[in-house]
N, C-alpha and C. Protein backbone atom coordinates (compact mmCIF):
# COMPACT_ATOMS: atom_id res chain seq x y z
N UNK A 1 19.16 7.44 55.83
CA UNK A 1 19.28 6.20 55.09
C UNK A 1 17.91 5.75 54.58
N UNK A 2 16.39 5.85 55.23
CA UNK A 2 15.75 5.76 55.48
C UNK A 2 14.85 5.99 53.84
N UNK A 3 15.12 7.63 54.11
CA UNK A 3 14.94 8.45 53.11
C UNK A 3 15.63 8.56 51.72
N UNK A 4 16.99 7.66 51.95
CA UNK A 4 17.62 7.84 50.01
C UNK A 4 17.15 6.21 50.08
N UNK A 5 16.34 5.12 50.80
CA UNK A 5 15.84 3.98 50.03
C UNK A 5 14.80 4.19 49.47
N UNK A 6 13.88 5.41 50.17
CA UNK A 6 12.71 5.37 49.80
C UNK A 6 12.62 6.44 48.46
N UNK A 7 13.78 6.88 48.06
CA UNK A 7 13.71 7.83 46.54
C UNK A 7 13.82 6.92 45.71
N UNK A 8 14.77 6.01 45.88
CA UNK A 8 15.50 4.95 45.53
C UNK A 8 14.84 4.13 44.76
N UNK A 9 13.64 3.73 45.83
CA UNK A 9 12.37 2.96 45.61
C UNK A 9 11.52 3.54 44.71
N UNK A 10 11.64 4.92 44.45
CA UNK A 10 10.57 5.73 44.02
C UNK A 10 11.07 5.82 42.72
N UNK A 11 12.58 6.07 42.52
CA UNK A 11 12.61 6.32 40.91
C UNK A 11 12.90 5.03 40.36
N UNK A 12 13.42 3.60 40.65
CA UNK A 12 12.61 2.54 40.67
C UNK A 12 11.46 2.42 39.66
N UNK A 13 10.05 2.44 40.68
CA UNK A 13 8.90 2.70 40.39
C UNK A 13 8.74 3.81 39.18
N UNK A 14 9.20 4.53 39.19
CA UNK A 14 8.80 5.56 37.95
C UNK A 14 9.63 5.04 36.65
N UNK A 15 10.72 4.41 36.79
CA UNK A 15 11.38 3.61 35.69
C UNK A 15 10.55 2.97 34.95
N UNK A 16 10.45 2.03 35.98
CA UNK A 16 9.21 0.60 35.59
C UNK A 16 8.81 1.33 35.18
N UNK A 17 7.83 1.85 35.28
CA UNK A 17 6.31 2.76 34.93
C UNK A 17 6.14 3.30 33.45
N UNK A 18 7.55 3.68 33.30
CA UNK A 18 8.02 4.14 32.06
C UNK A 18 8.18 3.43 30.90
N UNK A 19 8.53 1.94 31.48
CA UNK A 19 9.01 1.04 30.61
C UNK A 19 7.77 0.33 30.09
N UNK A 20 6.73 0.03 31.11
CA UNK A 20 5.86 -0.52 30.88
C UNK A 20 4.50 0.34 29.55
N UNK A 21 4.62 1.97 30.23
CA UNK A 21 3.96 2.47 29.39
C UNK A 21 4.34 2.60 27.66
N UNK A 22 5.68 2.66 27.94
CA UNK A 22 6.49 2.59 26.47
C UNK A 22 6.52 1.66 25.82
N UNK A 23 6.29 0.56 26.38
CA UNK A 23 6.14 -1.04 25.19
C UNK A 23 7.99 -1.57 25.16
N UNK A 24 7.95 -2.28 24.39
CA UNK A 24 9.60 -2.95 24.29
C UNK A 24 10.21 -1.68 23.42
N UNK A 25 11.53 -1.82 23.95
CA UNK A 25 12.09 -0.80 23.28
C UNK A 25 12.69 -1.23 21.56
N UNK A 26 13.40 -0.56 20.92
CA UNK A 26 13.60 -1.19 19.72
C UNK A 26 12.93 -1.24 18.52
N UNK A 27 13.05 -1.50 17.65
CA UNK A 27 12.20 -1.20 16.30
C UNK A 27 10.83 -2.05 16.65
N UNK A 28 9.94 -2.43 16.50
CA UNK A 28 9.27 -3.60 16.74
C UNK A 28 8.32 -3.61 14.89
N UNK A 29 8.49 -4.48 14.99
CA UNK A 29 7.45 -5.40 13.29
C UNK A 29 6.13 -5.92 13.80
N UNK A 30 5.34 -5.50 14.57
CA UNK A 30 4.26 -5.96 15.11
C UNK A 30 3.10 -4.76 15.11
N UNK A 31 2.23 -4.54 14.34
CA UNK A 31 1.04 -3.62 14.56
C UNK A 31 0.31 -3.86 14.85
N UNK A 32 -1.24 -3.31 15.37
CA UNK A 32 -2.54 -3.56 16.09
C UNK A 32 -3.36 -2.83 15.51
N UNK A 33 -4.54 -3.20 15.17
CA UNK A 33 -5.60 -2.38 14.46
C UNK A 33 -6.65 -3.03 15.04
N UNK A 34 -7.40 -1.97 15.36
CA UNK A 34 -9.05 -2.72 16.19
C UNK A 34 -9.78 -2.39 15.06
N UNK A 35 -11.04 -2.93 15.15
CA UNK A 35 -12.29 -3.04 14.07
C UNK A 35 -13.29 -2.70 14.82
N UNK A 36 -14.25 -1.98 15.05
CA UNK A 36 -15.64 -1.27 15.68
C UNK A 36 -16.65 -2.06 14.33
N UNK A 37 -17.68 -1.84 15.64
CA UNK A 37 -19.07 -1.92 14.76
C UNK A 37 -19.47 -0.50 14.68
N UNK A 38 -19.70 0.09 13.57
CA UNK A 38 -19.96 1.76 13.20
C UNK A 38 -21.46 1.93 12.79
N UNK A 39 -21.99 3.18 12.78
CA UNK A 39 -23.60 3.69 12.43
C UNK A 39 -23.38 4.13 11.71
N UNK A 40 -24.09 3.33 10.30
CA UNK A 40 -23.69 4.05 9.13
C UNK A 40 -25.12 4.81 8.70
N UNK A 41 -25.63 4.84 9.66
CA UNK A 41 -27.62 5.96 9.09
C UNK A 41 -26.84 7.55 8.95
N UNK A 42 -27.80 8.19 8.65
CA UNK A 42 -27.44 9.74 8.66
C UNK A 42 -27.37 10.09 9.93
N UNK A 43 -26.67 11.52 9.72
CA UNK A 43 -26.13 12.05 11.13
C UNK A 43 -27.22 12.48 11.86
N UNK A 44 -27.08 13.41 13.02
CA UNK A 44 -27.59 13.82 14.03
C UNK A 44 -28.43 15.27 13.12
N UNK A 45 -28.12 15.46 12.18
CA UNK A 45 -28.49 16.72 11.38
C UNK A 45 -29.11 16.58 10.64
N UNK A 46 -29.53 15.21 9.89
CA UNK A 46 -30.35 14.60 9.07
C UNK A 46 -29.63 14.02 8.19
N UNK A 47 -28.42 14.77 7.68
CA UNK A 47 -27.79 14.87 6.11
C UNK A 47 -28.11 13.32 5.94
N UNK A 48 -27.30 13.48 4.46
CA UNK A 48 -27.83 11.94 4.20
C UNK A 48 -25.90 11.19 4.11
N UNK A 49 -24.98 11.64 4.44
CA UNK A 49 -23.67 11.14 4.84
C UNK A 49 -23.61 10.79 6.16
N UNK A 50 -23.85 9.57 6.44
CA UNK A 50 -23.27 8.79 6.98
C UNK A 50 -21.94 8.89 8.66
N UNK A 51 -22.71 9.59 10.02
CA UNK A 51 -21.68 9.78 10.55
C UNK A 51 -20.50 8.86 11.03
N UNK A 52 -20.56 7.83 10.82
CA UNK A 52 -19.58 6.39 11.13
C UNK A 52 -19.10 6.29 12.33
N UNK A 53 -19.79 6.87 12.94
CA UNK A 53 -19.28 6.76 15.15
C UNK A 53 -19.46 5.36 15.05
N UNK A 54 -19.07 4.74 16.20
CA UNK A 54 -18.17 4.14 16.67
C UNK A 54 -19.99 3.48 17.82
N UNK A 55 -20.20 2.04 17.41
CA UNK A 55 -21.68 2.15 18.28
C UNK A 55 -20.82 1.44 19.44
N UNK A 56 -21.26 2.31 20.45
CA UNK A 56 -21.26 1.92 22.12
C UNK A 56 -21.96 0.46 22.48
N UNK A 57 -20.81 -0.20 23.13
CA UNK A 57 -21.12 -1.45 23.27
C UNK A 57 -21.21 -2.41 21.89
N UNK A 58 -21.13 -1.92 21.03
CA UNK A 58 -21.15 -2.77 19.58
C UNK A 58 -20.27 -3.80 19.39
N UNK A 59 -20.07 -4.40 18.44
CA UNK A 59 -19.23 -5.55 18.38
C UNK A 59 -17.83 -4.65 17.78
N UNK A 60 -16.70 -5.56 18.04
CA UNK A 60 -15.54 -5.21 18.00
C UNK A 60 -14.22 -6.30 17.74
N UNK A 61 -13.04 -5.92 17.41
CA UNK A 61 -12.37 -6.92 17.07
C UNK A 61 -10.66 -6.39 17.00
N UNK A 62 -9.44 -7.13 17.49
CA UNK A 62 -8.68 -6.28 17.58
C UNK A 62 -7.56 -7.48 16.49
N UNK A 63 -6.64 -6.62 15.72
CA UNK A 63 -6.22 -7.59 14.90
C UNK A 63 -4.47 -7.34 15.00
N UNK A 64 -3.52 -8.34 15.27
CA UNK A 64 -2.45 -8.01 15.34
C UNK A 64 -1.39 -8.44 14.03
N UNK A 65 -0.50 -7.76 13.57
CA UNK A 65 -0.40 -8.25 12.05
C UNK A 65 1.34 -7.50 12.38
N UNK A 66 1.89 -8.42 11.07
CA UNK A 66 3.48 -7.89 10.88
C UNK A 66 3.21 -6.57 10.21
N UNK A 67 4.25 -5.43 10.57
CA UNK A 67 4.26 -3.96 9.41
C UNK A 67 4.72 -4.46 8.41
N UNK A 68 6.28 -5.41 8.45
CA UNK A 68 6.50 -5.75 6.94
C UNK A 68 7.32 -7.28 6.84
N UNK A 69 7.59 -8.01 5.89
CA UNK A 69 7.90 -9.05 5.83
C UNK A 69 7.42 -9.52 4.18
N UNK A 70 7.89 -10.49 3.67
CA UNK A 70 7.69 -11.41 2.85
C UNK A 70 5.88 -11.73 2.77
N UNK A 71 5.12 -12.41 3.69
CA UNK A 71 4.04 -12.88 3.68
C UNK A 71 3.85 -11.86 4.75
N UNK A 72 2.42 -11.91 4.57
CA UNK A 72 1.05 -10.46 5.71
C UNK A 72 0.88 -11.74 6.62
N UNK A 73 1.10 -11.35 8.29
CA UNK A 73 1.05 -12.21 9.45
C UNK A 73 0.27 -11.91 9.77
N UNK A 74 -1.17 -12.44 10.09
CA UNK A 74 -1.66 -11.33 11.57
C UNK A 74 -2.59 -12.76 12.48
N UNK A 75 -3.17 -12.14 13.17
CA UNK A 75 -3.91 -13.14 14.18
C UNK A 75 -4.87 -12.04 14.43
N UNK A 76 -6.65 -12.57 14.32
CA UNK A 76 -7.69 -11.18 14.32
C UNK A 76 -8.71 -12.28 15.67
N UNK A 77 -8.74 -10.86 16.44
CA UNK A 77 -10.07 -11.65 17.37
C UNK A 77 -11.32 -11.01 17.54
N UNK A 78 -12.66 -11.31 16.83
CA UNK A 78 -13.68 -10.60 17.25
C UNK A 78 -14.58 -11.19 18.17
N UNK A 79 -15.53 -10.26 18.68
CA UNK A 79 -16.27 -9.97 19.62
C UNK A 79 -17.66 -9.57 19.33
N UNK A 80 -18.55 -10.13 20.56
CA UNK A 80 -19.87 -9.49 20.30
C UNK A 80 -21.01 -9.59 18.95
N UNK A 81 -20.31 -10.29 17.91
CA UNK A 81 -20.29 -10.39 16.84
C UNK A 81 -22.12 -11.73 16.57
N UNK A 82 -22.52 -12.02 15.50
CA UNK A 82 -23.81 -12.56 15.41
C UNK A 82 -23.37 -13.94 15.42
N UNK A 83 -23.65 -15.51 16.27
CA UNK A 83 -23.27 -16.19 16.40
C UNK A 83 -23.33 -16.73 15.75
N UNK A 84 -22.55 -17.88 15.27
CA UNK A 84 -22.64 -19.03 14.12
C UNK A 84 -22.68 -18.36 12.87
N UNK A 85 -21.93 -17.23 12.49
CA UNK A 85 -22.44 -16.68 10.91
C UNK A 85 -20.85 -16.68 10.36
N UNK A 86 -21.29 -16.65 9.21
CA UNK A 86 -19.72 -16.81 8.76
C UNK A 86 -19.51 -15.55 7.89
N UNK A 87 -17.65 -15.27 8.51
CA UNK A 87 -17.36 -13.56 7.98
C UNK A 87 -16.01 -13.72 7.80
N UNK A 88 -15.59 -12.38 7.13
CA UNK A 88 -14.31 -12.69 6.08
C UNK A 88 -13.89 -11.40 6.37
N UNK A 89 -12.73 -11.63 6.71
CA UNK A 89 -11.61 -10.27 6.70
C UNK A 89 -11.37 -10.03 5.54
N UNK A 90 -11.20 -8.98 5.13
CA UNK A 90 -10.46 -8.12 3.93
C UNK A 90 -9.93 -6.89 4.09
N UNK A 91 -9.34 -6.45 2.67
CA UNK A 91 -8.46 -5.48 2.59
C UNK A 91 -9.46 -4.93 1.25
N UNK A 92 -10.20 -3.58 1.78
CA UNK A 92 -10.80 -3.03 0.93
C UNK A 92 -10.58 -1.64 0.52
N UNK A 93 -10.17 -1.52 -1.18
CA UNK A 93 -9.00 -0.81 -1.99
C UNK A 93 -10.32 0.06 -1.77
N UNK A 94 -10.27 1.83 -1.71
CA UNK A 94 -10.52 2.54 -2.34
C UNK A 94 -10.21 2.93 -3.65
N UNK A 95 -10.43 3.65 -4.31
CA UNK A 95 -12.38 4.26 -3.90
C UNK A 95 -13.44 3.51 -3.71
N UNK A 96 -14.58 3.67 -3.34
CA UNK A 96 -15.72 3.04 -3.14
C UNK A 96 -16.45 2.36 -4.36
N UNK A 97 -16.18 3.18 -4.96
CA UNK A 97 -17.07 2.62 -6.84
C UNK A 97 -16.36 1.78 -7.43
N UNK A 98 -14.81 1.76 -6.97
CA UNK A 98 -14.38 0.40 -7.21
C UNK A 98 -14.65 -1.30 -6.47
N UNK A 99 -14.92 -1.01 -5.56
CA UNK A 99 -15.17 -2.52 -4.90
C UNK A 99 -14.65 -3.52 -5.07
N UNK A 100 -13.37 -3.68 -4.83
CA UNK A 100 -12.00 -4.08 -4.97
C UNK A 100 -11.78 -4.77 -3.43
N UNK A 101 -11.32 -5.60 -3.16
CA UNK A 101 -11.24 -6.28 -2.02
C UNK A 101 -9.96 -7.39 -2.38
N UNK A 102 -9.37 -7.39 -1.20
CA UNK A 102 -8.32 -8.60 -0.84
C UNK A 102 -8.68 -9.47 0.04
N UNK A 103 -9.47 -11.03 -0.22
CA UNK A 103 -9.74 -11.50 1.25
C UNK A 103 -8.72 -12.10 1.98
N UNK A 104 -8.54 -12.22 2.96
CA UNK A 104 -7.52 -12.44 3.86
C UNK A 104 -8.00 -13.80 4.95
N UNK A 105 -8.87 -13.41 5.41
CA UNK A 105 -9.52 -15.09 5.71
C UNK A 105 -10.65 -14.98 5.92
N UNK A 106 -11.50 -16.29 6.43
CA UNK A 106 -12.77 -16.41 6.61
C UNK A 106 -13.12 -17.49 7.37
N UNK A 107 -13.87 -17.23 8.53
CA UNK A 107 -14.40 -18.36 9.52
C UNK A 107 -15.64 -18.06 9.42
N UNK A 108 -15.86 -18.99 10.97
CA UNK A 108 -17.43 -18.78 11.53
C UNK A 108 -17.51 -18.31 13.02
N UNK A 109 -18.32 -17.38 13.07
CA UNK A 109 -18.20 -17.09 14.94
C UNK A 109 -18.72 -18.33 15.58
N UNK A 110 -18.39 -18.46 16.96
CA UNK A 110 -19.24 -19.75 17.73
C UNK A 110 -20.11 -19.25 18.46
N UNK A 111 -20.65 -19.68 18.89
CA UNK A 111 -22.34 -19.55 19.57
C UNK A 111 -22.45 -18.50 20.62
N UNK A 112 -20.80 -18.33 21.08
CA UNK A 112 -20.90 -17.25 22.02
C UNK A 112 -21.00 -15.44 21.05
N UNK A 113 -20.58 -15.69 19.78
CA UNK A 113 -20.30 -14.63 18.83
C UNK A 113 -18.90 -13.92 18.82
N UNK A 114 -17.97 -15.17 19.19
CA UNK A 114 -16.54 -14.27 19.02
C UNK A 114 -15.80 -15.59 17.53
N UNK A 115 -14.76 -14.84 17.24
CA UNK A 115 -14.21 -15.69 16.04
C UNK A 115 -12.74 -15.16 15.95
N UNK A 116 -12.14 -15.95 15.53
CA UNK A 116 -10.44 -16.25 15.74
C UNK A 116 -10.11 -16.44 14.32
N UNK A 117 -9.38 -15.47 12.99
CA UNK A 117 -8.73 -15.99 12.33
C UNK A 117 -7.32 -15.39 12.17
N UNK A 118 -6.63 -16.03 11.74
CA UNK A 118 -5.07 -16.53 11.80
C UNK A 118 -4.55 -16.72 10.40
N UNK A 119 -4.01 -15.93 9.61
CA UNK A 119 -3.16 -16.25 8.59
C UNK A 119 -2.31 -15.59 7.80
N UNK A 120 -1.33 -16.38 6.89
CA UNK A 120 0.19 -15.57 6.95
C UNK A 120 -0.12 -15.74 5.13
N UNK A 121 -0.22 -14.83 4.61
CA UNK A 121 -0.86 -15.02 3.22
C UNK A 121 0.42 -14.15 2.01
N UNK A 122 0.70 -14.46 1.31
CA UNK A 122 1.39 -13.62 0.16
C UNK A 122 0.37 -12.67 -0.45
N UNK A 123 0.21 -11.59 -0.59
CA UNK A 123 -0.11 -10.89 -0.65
C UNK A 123 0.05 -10.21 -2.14
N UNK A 124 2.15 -10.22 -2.73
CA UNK A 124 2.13 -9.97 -3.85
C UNK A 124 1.89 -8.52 -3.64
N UNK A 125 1.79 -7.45 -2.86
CA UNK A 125 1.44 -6.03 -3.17
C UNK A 125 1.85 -5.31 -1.21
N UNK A 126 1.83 -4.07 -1.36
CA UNK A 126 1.93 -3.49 0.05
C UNK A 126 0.43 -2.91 0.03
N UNK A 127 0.61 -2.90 1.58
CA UNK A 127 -0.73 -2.28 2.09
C UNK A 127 -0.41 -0.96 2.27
N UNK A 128 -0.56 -0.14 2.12
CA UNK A 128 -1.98 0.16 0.93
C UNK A 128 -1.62 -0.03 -0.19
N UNK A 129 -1.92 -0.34 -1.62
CA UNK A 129 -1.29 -0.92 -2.73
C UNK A 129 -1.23 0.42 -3.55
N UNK A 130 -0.89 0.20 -4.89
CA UNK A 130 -1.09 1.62 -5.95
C UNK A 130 -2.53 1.48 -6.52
N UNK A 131 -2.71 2.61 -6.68
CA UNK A 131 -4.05 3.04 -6.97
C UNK A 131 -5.12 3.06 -6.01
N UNK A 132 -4.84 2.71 -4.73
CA UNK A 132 -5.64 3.03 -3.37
C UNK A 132 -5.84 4.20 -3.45
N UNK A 133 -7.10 5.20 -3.58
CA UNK A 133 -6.90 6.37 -2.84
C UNK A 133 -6.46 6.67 -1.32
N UNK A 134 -6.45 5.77 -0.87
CA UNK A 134 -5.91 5.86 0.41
C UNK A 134 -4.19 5.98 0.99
N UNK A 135 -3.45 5.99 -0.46
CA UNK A 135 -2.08 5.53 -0.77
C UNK A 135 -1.49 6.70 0.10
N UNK A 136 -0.53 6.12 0.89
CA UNK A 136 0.26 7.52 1.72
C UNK A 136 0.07 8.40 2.87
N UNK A 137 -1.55 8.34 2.62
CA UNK A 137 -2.20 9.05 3.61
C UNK A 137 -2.78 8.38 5.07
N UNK A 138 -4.31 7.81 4.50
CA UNK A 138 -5.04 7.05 5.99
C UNK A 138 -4.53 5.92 5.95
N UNK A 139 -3.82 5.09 5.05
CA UNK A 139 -3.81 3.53 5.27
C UNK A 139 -5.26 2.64 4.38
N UNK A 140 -4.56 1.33 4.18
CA UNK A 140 -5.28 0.40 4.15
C UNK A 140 -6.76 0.20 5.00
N UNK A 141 -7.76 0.20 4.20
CA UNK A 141 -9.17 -0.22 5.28
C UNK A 141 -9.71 -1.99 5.33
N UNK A 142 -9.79 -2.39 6.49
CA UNK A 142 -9.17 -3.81 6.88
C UNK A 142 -11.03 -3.98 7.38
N UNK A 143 -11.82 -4.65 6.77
CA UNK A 143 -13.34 -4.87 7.25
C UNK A 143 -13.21 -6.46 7.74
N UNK A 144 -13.83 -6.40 8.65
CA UNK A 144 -14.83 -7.86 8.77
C UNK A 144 -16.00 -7.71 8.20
N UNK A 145 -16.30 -8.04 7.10
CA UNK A 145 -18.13 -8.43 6.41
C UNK A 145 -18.64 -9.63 6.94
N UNK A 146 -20.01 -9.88 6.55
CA UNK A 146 -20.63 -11.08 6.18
C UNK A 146 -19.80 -11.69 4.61
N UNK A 147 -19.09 -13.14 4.60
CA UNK A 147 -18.75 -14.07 3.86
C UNK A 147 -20.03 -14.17 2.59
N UNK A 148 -21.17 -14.26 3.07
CA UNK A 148 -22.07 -14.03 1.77
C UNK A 148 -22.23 -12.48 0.82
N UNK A 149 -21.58 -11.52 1.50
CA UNK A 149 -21.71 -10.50 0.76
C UNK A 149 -19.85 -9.69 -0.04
N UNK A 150 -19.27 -11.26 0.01
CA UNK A 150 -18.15 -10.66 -1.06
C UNK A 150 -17.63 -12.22 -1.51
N UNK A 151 -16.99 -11.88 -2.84
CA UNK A 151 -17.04 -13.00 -3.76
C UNK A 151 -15.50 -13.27 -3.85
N UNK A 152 -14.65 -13.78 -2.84
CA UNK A 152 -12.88 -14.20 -2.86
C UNK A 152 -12.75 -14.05 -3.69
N UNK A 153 -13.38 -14.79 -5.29
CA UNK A 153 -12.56 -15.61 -6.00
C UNK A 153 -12.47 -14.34 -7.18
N UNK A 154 -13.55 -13.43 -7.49
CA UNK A 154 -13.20 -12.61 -7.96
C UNK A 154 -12.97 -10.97 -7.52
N UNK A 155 -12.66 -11.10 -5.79
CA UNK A 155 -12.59 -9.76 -5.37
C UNK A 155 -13.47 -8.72 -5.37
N UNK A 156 -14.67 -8.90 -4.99
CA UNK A 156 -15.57 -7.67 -5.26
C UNK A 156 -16.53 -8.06 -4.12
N UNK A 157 -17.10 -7.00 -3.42
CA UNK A 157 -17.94 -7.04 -3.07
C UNK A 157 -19.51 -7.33 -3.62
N UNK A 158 -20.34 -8.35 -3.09
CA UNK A 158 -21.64 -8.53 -3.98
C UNK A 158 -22.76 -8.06 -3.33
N UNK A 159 -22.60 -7.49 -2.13
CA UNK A 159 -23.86 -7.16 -1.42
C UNK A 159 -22.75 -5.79 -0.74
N UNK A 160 -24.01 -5.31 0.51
CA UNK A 160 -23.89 -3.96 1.32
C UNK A 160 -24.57 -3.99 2.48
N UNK A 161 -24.10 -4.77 3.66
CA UNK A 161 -24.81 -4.81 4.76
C UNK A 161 -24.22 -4.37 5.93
N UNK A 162 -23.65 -2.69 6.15
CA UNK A 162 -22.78 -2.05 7.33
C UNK A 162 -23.10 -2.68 8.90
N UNK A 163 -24.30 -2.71 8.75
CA UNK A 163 -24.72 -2.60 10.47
C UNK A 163 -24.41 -4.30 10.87
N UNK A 164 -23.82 -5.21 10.06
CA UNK A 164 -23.24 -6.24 10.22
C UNK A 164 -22.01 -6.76 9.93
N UNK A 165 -21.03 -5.81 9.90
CA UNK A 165 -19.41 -5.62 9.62
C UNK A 165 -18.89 -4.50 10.62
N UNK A 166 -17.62 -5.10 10.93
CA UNK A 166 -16.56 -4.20 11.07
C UNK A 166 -15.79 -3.30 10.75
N UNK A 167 -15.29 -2.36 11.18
CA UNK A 167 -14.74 -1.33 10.23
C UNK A 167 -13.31 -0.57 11.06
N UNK A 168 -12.65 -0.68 10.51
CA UNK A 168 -11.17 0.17 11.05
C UNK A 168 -11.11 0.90 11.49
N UNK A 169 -10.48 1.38 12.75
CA UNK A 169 -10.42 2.26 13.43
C UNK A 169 -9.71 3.57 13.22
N UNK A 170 -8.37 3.13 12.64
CA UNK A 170 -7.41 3.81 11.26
C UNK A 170 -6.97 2.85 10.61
N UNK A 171 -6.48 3.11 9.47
CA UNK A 171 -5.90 2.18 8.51
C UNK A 171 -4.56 1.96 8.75
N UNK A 172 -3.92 0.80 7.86
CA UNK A 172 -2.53 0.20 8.36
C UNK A 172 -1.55 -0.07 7.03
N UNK A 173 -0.71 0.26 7.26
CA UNK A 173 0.54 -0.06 6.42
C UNK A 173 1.08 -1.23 6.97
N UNK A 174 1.50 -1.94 5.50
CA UNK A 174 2.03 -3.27 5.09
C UNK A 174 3.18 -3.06 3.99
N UNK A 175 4.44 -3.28 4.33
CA UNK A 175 5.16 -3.62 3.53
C UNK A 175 5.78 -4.65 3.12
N UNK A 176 5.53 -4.90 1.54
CA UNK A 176 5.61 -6.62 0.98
C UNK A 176 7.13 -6.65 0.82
N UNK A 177 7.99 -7.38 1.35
CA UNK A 177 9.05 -6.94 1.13
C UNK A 177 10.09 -7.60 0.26
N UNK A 178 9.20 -8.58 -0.30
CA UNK A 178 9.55 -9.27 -2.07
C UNK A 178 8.84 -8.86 -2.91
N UNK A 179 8.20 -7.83 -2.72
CA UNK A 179 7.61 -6.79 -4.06
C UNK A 179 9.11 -5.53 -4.12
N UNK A 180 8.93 -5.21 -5.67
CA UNK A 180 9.75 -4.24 -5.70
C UNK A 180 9.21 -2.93 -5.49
């Protein structure tokens, strides 16, 4: 008796275990994308491209957002980040020579260097949109910049300062789902 409570108990435990590692079951509309602080100098070889690792201990930020819906949901939290400076999420279209940007919001970190933004925006397009080179393949690239080095109102980046932005870990699909 002893012995079929304690299997009992055991596959139990391995259930749970299962359930917990698996997340809720069911379709779920909820994605996660973290943001790293990356090294954008040349590699370990000299070249002059850029190896984009991932800096140890660097600042970081994890952002939770709807896959699809009417309006883009998300809630973004960074970390480690330069205190009191003010920075702006976006959605930045490849290619690079375009400099094409969607801003999505913009705060200020507080003194400790973390920052909280929150918003449910129409969008008008899916992530990744047409003409992304990124269309199909990696996803949407989702930055935290410095707020002084991109211009909302006409979408473009105006400056280039890596070693003080965030950068995607992989990219993310968004589907607008009042776009046709």
């Amino acid at each position: 008796m002893k012995k079929a409570l304690a299997i009992a108990v055991c596959l139990m435990f391995i259930a749970t275990a299962a359930v917990a590692i698996a997340g809720p079951g069911g379709n779920s509309n909820i994605g996660h994308l973290y943001l790293y602080e990356k090294d954008p100098v040349t590699d370990a070889d000299g070249d002059e491209k850029p190896d984009w690792s991932i800096v140890e201990d660097g600042a970081w930020g994890k952002m939770k957002y709807n896959l699809a819906g009417p309006e883009f949901n998300f809630v973004f939290n960074g970390h480690g980040l330069e205190p009191d400076t003010e920075y702006t999420l976006i959605y930045y279209k490849d290619p690079w020579e375009t400099q094409i940007v969607t801003c999505l919001a913009a705060g200020t970190s507080n003194g400790g260097g973390n920052i909280n933004l929150a918003n449910s925006i129409e969008l008008n397009k899916d992530l990744v949109d047409s003409g992304d080179s990124n269309d199909g393949t990696d996803g949407a690239k989702i930055w935290l910049v410095l707020s002084s080095d991109v211009n909302c109102e006409v979408g473009y980046m105006t400056a280039w300062n890596p070693t003080e932005y965030l950068f995607e870990g992989n990219g993310i699909f968004y589907d607008d789902t009042d776009v046709p």
